[in-house]
Protein backbone atom coordinates (compact mmCIF):
# COMPACT_ATOMS: atom_id res chain seq x y z
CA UNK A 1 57.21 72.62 92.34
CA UNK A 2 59.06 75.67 92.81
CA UNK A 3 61.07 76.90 89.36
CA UNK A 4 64.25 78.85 89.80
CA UNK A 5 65.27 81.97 87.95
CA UNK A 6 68.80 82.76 87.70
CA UNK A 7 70.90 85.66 86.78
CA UNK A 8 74.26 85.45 85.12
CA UNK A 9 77.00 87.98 84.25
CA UNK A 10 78.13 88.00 80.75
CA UNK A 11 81.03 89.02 81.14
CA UNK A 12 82.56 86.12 83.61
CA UNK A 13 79.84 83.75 83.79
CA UNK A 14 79.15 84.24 87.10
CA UNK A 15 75.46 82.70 88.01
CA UNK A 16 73.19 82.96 91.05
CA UNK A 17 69.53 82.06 91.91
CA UNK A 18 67.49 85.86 90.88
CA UNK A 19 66.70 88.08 93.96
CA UNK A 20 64.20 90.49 93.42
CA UNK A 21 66.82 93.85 93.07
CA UNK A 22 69.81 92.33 92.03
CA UNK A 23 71.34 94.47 89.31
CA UNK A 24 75.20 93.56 89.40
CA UNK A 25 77.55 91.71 89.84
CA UNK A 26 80.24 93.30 92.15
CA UNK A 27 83.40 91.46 91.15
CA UNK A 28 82.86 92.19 87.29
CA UNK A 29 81.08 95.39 87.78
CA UNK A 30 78.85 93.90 85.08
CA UNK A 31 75.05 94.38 84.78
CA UNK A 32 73.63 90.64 85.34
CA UNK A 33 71.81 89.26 82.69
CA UNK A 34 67.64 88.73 83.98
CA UNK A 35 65.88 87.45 81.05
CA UNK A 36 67.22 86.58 77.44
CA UNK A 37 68.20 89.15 75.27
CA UNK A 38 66.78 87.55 72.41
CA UNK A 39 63.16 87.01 73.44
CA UNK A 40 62.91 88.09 77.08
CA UNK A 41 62.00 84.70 78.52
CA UNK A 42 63.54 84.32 81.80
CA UNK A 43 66.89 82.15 82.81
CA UNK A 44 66.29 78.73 84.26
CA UNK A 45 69.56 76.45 83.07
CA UNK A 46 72.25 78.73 84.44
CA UNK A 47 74.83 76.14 82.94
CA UNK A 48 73.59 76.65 79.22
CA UNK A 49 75.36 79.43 76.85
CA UNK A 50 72.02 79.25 74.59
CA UNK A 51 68.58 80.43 75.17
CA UNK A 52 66.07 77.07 73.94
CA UNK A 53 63.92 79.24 72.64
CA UNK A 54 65.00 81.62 70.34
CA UNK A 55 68.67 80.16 70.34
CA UNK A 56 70.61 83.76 71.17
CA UNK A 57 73.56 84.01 73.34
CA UNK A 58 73.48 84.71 76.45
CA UNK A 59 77.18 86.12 76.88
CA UNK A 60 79.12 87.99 75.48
């Protein structure tokens, strides 16, 4: 099975599926979020505001 990484901007909440090279998102002008801030463990529930991990934000 095939897990998805996302990216989201934390400024609007703006998700997508990660592409290898995507930096920012063009509408906000915002540098898209990769990993977690808190522990660096990537993104895979684009709909959650939490990381399950470590429990930090992930916008702003």
């Amino acid at each position: 099975m095939d897990v998805k990484r996302y990216v989201i901007c934390c400024r609007c909440s703006f998700f997508s599926v990660y592409e290898d090279g995507e930096r920012f998102y063009p509408v906000c002008k915002t540098k898209l979020l990769q990993v977690c801030p808190g522990c660096g463990r990537p993104i895979f529930n684009p709909y959650g505001r939490f990381c399950p991990y470590c429990g930090k934000g992930y916008r702003k």
